[in-house]
Every structure is written in structure tokens, then in C-alpha cells.
C-alpha atoms as a PDB file:
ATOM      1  CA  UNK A   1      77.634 139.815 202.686  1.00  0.00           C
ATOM      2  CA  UNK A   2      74.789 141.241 205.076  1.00  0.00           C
ATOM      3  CA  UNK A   3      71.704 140.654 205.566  1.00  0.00           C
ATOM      4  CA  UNK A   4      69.737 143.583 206.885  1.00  0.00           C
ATOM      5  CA  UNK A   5      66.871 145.940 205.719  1.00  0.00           C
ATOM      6  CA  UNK A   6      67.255 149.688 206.505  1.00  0.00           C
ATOM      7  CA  UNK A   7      65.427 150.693 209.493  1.00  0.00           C
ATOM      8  CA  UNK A   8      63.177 153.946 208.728  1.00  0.00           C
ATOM      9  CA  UNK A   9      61.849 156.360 211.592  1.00  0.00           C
ATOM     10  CA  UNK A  10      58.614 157.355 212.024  1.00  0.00           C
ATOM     11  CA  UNK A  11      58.539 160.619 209.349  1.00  0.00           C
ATOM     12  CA  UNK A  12      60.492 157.910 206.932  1.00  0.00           C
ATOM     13  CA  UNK A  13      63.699 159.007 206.855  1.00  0.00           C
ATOM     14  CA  UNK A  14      66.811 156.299 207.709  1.00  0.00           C
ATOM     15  CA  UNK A  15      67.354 156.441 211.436  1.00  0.00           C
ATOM     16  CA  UNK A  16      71.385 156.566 211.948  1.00  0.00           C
ATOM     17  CA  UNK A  17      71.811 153.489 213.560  1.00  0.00           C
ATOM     18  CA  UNK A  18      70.888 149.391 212.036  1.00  0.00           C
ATOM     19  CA  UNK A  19      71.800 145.959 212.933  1.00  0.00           C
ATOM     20  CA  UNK A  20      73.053 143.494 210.226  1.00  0.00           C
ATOM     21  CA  UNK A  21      73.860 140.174 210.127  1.00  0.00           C
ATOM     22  CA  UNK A  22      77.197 138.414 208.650  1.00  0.00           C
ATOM     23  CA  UNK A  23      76.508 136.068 206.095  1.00  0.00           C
ATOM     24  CA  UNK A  24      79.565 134.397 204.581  1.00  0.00           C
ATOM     25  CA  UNK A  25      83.356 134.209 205.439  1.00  0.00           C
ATOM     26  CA  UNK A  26      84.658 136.771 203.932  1.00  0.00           C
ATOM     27  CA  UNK A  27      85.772 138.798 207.137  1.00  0.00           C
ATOM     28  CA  UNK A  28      87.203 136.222 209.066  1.00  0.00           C
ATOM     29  CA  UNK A  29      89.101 136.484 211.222  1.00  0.00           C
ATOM     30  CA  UNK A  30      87.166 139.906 212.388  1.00  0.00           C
ATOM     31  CA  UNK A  31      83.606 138.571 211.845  1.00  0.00           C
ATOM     32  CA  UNK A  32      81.888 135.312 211.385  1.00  0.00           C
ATOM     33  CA  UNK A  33      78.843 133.830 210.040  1.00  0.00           C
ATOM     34  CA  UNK A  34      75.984 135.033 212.202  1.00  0.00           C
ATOM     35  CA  UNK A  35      77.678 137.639 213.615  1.00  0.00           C
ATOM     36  CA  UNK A  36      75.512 140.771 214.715  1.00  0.00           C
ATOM     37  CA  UNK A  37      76.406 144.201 213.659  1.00  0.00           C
ATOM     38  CA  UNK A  38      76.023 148.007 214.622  1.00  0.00           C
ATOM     39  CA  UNK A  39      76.092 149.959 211.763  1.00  0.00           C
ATOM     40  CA  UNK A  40      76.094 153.780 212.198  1.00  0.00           C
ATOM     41  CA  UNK A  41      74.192 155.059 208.555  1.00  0.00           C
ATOM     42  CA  UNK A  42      76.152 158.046 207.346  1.00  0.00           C
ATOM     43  CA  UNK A  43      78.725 158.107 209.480  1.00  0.00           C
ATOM     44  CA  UNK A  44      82.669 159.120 207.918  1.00  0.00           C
ATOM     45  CA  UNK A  45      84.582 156.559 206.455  1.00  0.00           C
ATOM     46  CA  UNK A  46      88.481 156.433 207.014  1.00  0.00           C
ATOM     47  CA  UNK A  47      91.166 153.576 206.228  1.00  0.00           C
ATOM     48  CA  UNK A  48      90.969 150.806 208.237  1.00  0.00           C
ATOM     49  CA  UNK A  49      86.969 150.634 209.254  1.00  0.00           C
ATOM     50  CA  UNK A  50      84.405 148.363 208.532  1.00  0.00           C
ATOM     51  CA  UNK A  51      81.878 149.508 206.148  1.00  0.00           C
ATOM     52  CA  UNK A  52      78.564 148.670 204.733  1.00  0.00           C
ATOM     53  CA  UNK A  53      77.478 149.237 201.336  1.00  0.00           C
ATOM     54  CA  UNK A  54      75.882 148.220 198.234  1.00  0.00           C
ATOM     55  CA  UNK A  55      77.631 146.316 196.022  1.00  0.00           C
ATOM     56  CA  UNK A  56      78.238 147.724 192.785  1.00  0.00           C
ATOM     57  CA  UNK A  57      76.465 145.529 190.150  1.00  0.00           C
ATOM     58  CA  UNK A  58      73.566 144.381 192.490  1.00  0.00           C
ATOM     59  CA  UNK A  59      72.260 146.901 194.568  1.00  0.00           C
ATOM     60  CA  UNK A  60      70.030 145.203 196.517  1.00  0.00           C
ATOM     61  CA  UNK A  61      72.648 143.133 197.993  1.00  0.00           C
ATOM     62  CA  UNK A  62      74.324 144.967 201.245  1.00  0.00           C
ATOM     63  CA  UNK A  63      77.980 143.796 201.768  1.00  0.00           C
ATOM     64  CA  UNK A  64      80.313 144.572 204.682  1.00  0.00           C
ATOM     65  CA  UNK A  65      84.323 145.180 204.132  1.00  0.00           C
ATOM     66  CA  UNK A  66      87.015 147.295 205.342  1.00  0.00           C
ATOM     67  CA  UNK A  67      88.083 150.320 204.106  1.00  0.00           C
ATOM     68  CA  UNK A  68      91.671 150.370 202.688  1.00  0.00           C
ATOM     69  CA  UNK A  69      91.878 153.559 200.615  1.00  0.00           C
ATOM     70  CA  UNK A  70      90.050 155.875 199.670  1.00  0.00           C
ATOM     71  CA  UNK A  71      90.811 156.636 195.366  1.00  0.00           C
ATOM     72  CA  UNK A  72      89.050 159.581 192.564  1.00  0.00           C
ATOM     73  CA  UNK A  73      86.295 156.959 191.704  1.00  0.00           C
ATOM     74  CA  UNK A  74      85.265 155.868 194.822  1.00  0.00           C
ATOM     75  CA  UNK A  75      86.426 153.514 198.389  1.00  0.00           C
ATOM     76  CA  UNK A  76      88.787 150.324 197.400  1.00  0.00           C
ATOM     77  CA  UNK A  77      87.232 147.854 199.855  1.00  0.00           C
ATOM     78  CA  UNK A  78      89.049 144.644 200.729  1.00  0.00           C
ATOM     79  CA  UNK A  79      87.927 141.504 202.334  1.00  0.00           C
ATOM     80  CA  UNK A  80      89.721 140.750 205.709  1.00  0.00           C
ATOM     81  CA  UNK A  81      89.878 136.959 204.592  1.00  0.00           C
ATOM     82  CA  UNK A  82      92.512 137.824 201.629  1.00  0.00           C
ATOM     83  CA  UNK A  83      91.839 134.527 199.684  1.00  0.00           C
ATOM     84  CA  UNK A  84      87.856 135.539 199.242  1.00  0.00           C
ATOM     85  CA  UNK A  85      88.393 138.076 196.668  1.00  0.00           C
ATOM     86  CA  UNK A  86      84.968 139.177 196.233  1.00  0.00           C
ATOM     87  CA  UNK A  87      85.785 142.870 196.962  1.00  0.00           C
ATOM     88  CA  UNK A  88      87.141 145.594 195.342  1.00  0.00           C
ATOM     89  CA  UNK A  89      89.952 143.547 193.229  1.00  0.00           C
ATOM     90  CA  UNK A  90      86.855 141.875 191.466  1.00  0.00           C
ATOM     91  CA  UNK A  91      85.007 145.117 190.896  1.00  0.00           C
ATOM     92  CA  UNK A  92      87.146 148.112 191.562  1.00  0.00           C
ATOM     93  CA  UNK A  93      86.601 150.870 193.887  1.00  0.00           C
ATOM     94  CA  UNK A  94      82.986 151.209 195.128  1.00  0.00           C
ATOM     95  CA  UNK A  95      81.346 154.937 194.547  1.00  0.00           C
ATOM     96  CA  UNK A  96      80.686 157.093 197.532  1.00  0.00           C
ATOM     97  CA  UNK A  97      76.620 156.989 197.338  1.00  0.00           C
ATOM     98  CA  UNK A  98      77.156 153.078 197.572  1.00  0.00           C
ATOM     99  CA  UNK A  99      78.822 153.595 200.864  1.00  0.00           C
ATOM    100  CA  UNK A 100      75.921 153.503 203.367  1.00  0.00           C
ATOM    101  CA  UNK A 101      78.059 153.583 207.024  1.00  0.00           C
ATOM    102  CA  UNK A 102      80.328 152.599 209.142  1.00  0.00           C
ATOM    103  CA  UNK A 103      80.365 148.990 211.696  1.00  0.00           C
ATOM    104  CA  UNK A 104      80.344 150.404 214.975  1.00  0.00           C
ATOM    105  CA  UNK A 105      80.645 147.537 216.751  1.00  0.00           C
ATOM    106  CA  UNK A 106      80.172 143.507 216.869  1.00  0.00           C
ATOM    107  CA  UNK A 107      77.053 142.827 219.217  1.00  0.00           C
ATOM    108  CA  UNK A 108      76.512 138.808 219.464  1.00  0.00           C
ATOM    109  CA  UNK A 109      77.626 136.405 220.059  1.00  0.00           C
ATOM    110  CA  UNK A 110      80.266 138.532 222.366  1.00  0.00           C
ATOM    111  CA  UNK A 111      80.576 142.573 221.887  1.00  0.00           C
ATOM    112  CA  UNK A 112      83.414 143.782 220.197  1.00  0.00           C
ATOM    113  CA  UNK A 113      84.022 147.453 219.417  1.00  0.00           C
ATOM    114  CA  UNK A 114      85.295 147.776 215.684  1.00  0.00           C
ATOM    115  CA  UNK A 115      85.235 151.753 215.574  1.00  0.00           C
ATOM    116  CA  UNK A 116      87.480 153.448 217.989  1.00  0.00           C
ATOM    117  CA  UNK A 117      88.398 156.964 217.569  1.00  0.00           C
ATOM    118  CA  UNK A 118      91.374 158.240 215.995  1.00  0.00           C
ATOM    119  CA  UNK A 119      92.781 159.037 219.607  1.00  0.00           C
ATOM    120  CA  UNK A 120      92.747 156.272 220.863  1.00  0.00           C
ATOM    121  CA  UNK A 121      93.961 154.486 217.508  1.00  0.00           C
ATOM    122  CA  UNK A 122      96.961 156.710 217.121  1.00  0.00           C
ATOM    123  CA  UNK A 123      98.064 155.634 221.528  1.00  0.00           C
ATOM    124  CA  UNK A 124      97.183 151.885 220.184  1.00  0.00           C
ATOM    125  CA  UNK A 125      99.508 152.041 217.184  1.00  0.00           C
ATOM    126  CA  UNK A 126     102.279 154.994 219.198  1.00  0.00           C
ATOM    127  CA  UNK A 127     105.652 152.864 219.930  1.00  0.00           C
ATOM    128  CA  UNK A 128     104.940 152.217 223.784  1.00  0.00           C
ATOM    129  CA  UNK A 129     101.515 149.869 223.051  1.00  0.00           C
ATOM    130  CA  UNK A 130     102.635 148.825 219.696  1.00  0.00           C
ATOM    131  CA  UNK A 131     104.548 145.853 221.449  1.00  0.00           C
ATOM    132  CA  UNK A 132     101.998 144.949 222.931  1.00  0.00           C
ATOM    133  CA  UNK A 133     100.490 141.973 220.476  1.00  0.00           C
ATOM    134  CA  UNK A 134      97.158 141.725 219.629  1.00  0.00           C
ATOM    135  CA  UNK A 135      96.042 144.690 221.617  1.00  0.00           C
ATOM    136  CA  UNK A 136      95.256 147.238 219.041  1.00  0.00           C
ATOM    137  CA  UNK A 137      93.214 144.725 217.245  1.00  0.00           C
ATOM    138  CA  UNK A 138      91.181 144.126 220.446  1.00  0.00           C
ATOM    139  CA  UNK A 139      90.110 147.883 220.470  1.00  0.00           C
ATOM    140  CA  UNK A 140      89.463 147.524 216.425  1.00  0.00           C
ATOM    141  CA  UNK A 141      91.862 149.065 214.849  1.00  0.00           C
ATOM    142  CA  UNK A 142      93.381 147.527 212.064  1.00  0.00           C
ATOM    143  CA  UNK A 143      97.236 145.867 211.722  1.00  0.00           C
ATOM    144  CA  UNK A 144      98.003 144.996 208.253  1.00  0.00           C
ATOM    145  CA  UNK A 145      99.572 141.769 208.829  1.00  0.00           C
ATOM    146  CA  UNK A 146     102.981 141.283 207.070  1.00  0.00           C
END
């Protein structure tokens, strides 16, 4: 979960850019209770990021998950702490207009980037820094853990 409102500008319309809070554990290990966000509003969503949305049955509620696929109805979001299964495996994929943007980065208690581009996530995950462990999720992208 998040807590956050959506920041308007001055002619009312959303500005691109909000903070959020983390509330709850179901991100850890990638975020934490208390946690402060960037959120870029509107930005495009691929596998892998860290989104904010609405959930499905109470709008009011803004959540924050990652991305795993995208599917006809809508984004299958996922919890990063697999036992909390309040995601999409509780209430299937979430519709696009639900999808508000994309978790730039992690700003307290210590910055953390959670967005790179897919440049630089294509070099993290290529075969010469693949070895390399723990490094690609330091630059947030990522590894499906087997």
C-alpha cells in the first residue's frame, strides 16, 4: 500500500511527478515501511518496474507493485514479498486507467534508483555483468529469483 494524495499544478491538472509513502510489507525486500517514493504520473509501464495504482475494488486506496506482465484485460501485478499475496493472484490483472505511473526512484531513508532505462538494463542483465551478483538489482532492475 501507499499513502499519498495526487499533487495538482496550479491550472489543476496532475503534475508528472509525486512522492508516496510505503505502508506495509508487501515489497520487501525492495521497499520497506516508511519508505519514500518518486513516482513519475503517466509514465510507460514495462515488466519488471514498480508501479502505482488503484486497486481494483477500492479505488481510493493507492497500492505500489511490480509489473510482471502485461495481459488483454489489463497489468498482472505481483508483490515482491511472494508470501503477501495481496496482488494480482487475489484480484487478477489490474486495468490500464488504474495504472497511475511508474516508481522512479526510492528517496529516504537512502536513495535508490528503481527505474533505469532499458540500456542500461539490457548491459546489467548482457553475460559479462550478469556474474556479477547483486549488481543489476542495485541499478533496479529486476532478477526473478529461482
Amino acid at each position: 500500500m501507499a499513502r499519498s494524495t495526487e499533487p495538482r499544478g496550479a491550472g489543476g491538472g496532475v503534475l508528472p511527478f509525486g512522492l508516496v509513502d510505503v505502508a506495509g510489507p508487501s515489497m520487501v525486500p525492495t521497499l520497506r515501511e516508511g519508505d519514500q517514493l518518486l513516482v513519475r504520473y503517466g509514465a510507460p509501464i514495462r515488466p519488471g518496474a514498480v508501479v502505482l495504482f488503484r486497486h481494483p475494488f477500492q479505488q481510493d486506496l493507492l497500492v505500489v507493485k511490480r509489473a510482471a506482465e502485461r495481459r488483454p484485460e489489463g497489468w498482472w501485478l505481483l508483490s515482491d514479498n511472494r508470501p503477501v499475496d495481496s496482488d494480482s493472484r487475489s484480484y487478477g490483472p489490474v486495468p490500464d486507467e488504474l495504472v497511475l505511473g511508474r516508481v522512479l526512484l526510492r528517496l529516504r531513508p537512502s536513495p535508490a534508483w528503481l527505474a533505469p532505462g532499458r540500456g542500461l538494463e539490457r548491459l546489467l542483465l548482457g553475460p559479462r555483468l550478469s556474474r556479477l551478483p547483486g549488481l543489476a538489482r542495485r541499478f533496479g532492475v529486476w532478477v526473478e529469483e529461482v
